[in-house]
C-alpha atoms as a PDB file:
ATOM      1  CA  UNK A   1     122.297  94.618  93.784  1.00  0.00           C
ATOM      2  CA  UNK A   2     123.096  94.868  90.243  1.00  0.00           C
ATOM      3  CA  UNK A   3     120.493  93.590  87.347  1.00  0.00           C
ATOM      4  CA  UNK A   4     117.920  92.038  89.835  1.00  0.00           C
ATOM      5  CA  UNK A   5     115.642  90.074  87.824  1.00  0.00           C
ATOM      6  CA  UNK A   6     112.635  90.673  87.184  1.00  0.00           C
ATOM      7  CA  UNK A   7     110.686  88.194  90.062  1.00  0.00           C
ATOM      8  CA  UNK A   8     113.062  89.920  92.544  1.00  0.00           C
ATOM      9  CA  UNK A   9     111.986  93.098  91.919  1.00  0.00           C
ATOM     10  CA  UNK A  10     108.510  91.682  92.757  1.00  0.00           C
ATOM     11  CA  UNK A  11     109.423  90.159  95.918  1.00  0.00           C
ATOM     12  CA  UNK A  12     111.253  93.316  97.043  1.00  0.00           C
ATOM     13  CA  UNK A  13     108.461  95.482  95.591  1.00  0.00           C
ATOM     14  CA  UNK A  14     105.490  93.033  97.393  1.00  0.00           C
ATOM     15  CA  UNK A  15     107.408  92.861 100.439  1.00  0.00           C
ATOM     16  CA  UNK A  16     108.320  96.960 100.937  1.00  0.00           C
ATOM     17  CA  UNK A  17     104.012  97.849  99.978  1.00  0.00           C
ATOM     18  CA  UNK A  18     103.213  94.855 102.335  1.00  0.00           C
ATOM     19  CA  UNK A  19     105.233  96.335 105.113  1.00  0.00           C
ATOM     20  CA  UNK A  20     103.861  99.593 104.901  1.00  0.00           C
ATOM     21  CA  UNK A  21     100.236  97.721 104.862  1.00  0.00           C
ATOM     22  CA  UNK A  22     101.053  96.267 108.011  1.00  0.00           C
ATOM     23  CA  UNK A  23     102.509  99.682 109.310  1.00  0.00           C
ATOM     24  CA  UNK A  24      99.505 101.893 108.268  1.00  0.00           C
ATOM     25  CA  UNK A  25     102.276 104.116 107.641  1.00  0.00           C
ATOM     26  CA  UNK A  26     102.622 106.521 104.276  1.00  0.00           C
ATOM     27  CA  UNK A  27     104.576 106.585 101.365  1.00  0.00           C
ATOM     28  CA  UNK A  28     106.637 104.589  99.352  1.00  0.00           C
ATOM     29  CA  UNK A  29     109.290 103.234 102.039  1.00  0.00           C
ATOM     30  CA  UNK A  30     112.449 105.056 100.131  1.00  0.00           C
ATOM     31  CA  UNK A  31     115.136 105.340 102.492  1.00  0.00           C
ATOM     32  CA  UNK A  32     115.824 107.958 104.163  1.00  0.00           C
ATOM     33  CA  UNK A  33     112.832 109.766 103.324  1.00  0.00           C
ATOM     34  CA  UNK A  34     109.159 107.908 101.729  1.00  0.00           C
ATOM     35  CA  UNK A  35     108.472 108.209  98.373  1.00  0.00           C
ATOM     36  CA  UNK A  36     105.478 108.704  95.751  1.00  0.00           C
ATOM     37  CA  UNK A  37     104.138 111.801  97.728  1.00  0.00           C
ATOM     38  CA  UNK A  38     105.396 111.819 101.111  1.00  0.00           C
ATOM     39  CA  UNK A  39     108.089 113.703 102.790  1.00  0.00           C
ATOM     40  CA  UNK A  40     109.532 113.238 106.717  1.00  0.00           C
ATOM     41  CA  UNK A  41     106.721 115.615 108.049  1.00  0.00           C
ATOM     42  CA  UNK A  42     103.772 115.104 105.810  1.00  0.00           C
ATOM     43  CA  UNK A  43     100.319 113.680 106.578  1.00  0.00           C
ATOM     44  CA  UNK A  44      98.577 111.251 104.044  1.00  0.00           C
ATOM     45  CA  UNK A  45      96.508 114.508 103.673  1.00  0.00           C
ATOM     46  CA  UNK A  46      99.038 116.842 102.885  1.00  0.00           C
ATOM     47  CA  UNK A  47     100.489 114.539 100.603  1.00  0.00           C
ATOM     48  CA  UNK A  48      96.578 114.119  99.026  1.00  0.00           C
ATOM     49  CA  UNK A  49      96.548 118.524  99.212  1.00  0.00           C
ATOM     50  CA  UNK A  50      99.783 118.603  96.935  1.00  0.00           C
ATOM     51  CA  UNK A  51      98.846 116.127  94.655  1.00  0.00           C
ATOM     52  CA  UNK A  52      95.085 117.721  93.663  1.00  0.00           C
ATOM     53  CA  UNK A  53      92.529 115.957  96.090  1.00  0.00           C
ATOM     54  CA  UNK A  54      90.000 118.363  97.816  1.00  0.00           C
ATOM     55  CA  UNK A  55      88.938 118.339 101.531  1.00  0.00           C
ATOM     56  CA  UNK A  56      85.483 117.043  99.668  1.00  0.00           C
ATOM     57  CA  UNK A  57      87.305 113.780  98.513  1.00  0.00           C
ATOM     58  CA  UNK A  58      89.246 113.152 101.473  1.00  0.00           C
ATOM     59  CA  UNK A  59      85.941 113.584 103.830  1.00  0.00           C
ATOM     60  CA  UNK A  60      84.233 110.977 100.958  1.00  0.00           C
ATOM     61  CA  UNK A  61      86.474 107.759 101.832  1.00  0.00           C
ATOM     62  CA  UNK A  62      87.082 105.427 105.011  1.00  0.00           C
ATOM     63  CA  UNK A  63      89.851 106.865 107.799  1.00  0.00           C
ATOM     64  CA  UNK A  64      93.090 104.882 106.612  1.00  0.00           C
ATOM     65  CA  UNK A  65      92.313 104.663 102.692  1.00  0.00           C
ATOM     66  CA  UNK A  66      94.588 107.590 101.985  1.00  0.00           C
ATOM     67  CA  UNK A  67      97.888 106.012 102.578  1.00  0.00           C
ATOM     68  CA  UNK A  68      99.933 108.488 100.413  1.00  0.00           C
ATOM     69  CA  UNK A  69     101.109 106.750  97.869  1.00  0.00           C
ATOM     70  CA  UNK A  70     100.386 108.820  94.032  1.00  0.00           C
ATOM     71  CA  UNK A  71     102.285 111.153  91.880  1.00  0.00           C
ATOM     72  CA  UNK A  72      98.749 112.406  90.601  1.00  0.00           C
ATOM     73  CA  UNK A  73      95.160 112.386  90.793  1.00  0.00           C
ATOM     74  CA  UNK A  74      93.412 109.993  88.578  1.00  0.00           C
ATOM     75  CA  UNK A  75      90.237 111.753  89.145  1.00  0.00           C
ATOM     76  CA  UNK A  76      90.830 115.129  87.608  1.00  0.00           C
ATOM     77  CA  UNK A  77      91.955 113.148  84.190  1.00  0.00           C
ATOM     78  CA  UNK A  78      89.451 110.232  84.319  1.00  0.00           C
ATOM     79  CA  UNK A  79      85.968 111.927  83.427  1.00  0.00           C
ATOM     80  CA  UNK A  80      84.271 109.086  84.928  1.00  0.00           C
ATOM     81  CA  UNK A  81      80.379 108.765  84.320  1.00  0.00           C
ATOM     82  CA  UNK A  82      77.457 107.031  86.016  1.00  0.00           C
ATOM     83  CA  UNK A  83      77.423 103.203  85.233  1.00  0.00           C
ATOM     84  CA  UNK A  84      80.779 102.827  84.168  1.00  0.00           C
ATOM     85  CA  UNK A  85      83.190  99.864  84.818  1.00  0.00           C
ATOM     86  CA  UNK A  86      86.711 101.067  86.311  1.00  0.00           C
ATOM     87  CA  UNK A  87      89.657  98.991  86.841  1.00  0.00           C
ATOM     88  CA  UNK A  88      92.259 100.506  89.671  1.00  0.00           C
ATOM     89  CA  UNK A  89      95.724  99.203  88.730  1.00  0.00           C
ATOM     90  CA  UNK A  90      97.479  98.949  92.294  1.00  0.00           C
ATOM     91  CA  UNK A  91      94.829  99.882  94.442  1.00  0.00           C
ATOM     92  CA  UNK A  92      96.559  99.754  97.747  1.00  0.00           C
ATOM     93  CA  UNK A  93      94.211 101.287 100.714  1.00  0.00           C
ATOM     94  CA  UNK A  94      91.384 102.285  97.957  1.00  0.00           C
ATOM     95  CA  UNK A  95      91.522 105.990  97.849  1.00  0.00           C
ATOM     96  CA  UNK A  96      90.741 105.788  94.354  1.00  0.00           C
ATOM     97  CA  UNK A  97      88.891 103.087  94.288  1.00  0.00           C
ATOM     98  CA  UNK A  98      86.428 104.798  96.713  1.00  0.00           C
ATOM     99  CA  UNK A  99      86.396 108.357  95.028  1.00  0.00           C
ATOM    100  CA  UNK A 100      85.522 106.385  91.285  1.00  0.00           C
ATOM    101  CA  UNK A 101      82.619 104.029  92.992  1.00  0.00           C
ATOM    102  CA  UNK A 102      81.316 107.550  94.065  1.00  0.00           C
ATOM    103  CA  UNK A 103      81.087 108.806  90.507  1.00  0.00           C
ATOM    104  CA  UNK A 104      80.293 105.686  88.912  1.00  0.00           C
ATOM    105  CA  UNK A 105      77.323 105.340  91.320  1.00  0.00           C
ATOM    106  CA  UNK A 106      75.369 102.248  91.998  1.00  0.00           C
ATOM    107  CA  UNK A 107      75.337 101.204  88.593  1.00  0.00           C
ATOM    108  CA  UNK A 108      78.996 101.674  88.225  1.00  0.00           C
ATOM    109  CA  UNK A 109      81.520  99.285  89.572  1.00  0.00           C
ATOM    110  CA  UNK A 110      85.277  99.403  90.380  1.00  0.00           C
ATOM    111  CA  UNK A 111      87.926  96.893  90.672  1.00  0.00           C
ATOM    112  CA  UNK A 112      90.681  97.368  92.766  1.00  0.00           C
ATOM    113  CA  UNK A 113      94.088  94.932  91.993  1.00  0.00           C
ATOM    114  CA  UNK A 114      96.746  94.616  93.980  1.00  0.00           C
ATOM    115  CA  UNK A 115      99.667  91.887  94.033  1.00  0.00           C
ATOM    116  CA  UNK A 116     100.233  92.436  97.972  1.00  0.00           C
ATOM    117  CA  UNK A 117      97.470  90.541 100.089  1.00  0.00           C
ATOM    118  CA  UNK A 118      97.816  93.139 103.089  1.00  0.00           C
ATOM    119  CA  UNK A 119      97.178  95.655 100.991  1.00  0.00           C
ATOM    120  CA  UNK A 120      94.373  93.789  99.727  1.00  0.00           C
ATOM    121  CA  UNK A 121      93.195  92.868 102.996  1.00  0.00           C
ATOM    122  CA  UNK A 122      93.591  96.689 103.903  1.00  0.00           C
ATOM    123  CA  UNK A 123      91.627  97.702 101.234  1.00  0.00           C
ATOM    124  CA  UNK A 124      88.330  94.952 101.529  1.00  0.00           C
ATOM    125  CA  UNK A 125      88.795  96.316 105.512  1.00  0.00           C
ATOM    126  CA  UNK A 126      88.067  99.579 103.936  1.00  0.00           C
ATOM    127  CA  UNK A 127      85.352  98.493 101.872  1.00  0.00           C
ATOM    128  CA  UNK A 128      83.988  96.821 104.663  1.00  0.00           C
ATOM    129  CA  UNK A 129      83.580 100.100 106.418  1.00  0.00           C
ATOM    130  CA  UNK A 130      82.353 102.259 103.985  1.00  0.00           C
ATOM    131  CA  UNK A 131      80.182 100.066 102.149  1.00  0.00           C
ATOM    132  CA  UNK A 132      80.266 101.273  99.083  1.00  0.00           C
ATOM    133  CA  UNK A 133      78.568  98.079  97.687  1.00  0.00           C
ATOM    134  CA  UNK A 134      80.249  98.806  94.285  1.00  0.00           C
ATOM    135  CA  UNK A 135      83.823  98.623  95.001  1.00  0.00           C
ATOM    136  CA  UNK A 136      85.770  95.144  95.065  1.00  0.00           C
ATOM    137  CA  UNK A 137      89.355  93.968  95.408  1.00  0.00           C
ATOM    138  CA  UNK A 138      91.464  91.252  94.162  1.00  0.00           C
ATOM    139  CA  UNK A 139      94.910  90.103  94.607  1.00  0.00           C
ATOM    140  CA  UNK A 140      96.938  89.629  91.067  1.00  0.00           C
ATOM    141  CA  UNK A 141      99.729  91.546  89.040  1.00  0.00           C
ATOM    142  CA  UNK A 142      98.711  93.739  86.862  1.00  0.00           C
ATOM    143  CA  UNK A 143     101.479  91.795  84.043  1.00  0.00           C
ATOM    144  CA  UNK A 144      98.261  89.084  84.438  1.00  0.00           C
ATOM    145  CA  UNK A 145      95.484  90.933  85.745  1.00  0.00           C
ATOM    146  CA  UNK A 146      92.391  89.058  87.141  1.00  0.00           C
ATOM    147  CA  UNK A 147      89.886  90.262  84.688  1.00  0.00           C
ATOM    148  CA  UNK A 148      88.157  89.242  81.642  1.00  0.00           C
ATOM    149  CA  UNK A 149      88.502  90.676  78.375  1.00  0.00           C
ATOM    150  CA  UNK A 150      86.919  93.565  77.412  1.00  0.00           C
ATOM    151  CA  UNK A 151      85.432  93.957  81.118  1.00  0.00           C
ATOM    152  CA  UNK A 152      86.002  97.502  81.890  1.00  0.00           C
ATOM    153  CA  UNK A 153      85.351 101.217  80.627  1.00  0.00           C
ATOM    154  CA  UNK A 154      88.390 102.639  81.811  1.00  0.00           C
ATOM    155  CA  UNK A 155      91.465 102.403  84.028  1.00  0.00           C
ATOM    156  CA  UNK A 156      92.993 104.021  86.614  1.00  0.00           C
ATOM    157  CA  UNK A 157      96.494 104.227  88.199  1.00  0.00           C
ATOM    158  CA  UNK A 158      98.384 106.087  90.567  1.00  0.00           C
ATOM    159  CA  UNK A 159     102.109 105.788  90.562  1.00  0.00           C
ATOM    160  CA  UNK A 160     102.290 101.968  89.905  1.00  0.00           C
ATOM    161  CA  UNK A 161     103.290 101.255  86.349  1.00  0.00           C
ATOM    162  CA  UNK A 162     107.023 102.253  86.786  1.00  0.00           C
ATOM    163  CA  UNK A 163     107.820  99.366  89.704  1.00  0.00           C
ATOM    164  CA  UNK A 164     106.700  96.977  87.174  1.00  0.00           C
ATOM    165  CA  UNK A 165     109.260  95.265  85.663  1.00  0.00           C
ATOM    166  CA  UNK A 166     107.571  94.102  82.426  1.00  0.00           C
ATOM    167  CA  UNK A 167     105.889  97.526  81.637  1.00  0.00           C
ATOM    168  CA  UNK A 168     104.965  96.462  77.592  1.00  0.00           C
ATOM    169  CA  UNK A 169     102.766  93.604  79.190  1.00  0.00           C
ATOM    170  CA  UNK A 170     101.183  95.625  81.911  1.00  0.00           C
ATOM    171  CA  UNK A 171      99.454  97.377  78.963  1.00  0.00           C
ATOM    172  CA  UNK A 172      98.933  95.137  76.629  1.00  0.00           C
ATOM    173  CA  UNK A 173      96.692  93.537  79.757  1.00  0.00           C
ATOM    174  CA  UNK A 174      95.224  97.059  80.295  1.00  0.00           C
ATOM    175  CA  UNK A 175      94.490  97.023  76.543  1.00  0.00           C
ATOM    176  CA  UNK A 176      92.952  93.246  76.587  1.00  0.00           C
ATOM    177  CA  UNK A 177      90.213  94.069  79.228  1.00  0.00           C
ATOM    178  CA  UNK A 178      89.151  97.475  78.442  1.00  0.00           C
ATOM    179  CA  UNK A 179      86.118  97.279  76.201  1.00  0.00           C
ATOM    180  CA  UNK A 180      86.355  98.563  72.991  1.00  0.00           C
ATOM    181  CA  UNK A 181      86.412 102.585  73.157  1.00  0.00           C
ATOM    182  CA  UNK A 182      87.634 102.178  76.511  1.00  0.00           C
ATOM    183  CA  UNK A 183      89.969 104.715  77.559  1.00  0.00           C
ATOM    184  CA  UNK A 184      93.358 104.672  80.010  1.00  0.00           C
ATOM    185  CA  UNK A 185      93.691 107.750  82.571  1.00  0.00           C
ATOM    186  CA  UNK A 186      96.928 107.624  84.807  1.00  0.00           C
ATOM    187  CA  UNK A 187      99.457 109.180  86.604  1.00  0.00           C
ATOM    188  CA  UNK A 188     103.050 107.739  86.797  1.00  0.00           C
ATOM    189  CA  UNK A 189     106.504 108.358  87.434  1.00  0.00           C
ATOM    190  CA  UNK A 190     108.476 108.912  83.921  1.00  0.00           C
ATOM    191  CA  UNK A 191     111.822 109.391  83.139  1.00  0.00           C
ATOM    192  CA  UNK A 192     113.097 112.514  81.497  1.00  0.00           C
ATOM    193  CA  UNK A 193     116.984 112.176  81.298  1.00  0.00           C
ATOM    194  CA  UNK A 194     118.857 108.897  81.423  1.00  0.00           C
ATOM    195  CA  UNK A 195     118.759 107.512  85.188  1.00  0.00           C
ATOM    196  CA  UNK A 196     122.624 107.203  86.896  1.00  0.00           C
ATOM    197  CA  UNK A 197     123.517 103.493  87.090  1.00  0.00           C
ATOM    198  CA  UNK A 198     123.777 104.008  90.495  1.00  0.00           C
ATOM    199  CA  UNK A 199     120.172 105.062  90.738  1.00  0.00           C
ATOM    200  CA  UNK A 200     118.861 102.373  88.195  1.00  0.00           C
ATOM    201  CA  UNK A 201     120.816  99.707  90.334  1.00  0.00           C
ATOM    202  CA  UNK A 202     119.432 101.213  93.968  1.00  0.00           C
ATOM    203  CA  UNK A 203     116.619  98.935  95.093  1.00  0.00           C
ATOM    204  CA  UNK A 204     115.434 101.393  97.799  1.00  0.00           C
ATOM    205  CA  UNK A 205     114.868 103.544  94.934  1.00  0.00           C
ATOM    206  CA  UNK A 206     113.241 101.180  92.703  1.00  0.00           C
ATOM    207  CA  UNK A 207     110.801 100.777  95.452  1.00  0.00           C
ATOM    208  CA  UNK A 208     110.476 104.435  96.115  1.00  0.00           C
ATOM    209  CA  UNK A 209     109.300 105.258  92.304  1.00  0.00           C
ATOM    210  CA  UNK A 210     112.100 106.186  91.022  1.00  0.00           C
ATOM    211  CA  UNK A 211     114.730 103.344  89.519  1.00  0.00           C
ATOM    212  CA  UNK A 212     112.174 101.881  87.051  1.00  0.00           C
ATOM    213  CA  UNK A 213     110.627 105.144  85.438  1.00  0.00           C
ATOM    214  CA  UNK A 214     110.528 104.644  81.870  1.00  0.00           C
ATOM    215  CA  UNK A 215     110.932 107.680  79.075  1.00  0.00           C
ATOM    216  CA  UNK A 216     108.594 109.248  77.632  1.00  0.00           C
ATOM    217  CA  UNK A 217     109.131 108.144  74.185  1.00  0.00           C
ATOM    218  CA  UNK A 218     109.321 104.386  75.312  1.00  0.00           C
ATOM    219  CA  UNK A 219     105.852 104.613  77.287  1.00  0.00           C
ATOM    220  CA  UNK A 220     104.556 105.971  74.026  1.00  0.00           C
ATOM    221  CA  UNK A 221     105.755 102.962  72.090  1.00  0.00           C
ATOM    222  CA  UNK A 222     104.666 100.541  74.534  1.00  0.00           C
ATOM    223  CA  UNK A 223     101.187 102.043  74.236  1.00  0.00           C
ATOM    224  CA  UNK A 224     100.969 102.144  70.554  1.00  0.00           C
ATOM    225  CA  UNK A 225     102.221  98.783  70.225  1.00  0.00           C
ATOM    226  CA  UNK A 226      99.562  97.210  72.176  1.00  0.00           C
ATOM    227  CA  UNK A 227      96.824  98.849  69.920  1.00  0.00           C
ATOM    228  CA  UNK A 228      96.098 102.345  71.813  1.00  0.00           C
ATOM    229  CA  UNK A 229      95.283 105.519  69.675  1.00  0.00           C
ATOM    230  CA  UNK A 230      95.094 109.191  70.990  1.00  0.00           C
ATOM    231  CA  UNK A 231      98.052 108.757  73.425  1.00  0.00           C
ATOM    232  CA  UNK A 232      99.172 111.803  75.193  1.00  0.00           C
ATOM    233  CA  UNK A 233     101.415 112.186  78.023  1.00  0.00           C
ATOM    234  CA  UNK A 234     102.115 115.187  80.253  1.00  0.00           C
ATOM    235  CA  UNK A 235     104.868 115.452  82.129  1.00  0.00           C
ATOM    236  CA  UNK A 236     104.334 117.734  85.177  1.00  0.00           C
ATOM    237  CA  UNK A 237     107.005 120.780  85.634  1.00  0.00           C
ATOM    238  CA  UNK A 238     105.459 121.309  88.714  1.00  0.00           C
ATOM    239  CA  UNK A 239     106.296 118.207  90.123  1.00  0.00           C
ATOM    240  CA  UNK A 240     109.949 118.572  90.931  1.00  0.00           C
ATOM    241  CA  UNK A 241     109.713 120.068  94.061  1.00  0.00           C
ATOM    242  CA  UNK A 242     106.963 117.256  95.153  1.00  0.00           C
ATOM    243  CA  UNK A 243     109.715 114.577  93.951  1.00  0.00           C
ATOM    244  CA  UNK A 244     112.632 116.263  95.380  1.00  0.00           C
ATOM    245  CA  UNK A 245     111.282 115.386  98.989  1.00  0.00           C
ATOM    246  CA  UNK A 246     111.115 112.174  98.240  1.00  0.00           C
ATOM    247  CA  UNK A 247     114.747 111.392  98.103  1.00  0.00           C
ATOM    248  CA  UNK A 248     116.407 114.485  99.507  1.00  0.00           C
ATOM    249  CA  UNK A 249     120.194 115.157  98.580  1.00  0.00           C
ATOM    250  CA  UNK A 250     120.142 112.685  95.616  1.00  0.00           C
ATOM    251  CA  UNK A 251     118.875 115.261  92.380  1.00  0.00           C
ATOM    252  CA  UNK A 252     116.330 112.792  91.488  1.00  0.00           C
ATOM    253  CA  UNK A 253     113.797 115.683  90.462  1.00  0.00           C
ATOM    254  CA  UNK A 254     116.598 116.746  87.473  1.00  0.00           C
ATOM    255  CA  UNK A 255     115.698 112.526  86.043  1.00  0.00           C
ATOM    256  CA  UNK A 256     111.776 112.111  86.724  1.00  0.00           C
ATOM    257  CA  UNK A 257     108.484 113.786  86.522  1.00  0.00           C
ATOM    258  CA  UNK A 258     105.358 113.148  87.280  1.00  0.00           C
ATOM    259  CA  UNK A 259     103.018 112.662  84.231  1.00  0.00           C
ATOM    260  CA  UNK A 260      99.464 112.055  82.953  1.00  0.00           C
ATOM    261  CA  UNK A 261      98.843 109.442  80.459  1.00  0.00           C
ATOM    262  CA  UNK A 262      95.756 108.763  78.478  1.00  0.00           C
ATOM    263  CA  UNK A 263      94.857 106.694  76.028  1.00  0.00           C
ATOM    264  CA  UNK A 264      91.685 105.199  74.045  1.00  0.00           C
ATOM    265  CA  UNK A 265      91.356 101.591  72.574  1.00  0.00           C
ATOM    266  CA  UNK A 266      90.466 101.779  69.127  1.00  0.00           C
ATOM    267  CA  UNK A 267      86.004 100.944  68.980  1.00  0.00           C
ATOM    268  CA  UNK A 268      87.395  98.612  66.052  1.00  0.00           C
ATOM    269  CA  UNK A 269      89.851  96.560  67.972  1.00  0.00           C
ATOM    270  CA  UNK A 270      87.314  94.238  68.508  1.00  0.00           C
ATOM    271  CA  UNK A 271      85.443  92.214  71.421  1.00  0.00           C
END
């Protein structure tokens, strides 16, 4: 499917994460093979081993949060403190979510958002058994995310950004709710070498983490045009060999990379 626009991509994005809800299977769904972490004989906790989680933070959430699906680990980046206000941009199972209501504490909060309602449901199920009393989720995209402006202290993803079609307004939302001095601390898929039209065009793909990776240089821009300052992305060398699992046979590890990104918005912006 050539060009698909951009609410098909949703639907095929929403309906691939759903399924996998449903499953309680791991990974991103790319054919042959899953995708964003996972590899035909990997456990969710392998996958969590390889990407920078400890045994501690794996024995810290509910049994079926860690579904496998990062290029990173928000945590090591995120420097989160006591009482802070985090925003998990597609949450999924709540891995994250859980590990950042730990550090935030009681007087902390997260916000988990996700635009498929079994992963929703999966997550509030997980909630529901750890009872964190802190963590929350809601269903929305993160193009139009279900939170108030200048709401949160930072934000965290995990190898979401790139199946977004409309990347520029994904963070110009992130910039509209983070509080002034708030700061961004990701991981995502990024493109370093110009994609194959054959791989841009391949849905499974898309899905998987791969098709919709965006350069470096244009991440950059989209940041600094919706207002963010101290922007630095890190591309991962190390992370070819995790990618190459993901798709075996096709050379996507000599296109993408996994990479940290972290910005601050600006204590003048406002709010």
């Amino acid at each position: 499917m050539k060009n698909p626009k951009d609410d098909e991509i949703r639907q095929v994005v929403r309906k691939t994460y759903g399924d996998i809800a449903k499953a309680g299977s791991t990974g991103c769904g790319c054919a042959p093979s899953s995708c964003c972490g996972t590899g035909a004989n990997l456990t969710s906790e392998d996958i969590a081993t390889g990407l920078g989680y400890s045994s501690d933070d794996m024995a810290a959430i509910p049994e079926g949060a860690n579904m496998g699906l990062g290029c990173g680990n928000p945590q090591a980046i995120a420097s989160l403190q006591l009482g802070e206000t985090v925003l998990d941009l597609g949450s999924g199972g709540g891995f994250d979510c859980f590990l950042a209501a730990k550090a935030v504490g009681e007087s902390g909060r997260v916000i988990g958002i996700d635009m498929t309602p079994e992963m929703v449901s999966k997550g509030r199920a997980n909630a529901a058994k750890a009872e964190p009393g802190n963590v929350e989720f809601r269903l929305g995209e993160i193009e139009n995310l279900p939170v108030a402006d200048n709401e949160v202290d930072i934000i965290i993803s995990n190898c979401v950004i790139n199946l977004s079609p409309d990347k520029a307004k994904v963070y110009n939302e992130a910039f509209r709710v983070l509080k002034p001095g708030g700061r961004l601390a990701i991981f995502d898929i990024v493109a370093t070498a110009e994609l194959p039209a054959e791989m841009k065009e391949d849905l499974a793909l898309l899905t998987g983490c791969v098709a919709g990776a965006a350069q470096v240089q244009e991440v950059e821009s989209m940041l600094a045009e919706a207002g963010f300052t101290d922007i630095r992305i890190s591309p991962k060398e190390d992370s070819a060999e995790l990618i190459r699992k993901w798709a075996p046979g096709r050379g996507i590890e000599n296109y993408i990379a996994s990479a940290s990104i972290e910005a601050i918005k600006p204590l003048d912006s406002g709010g």
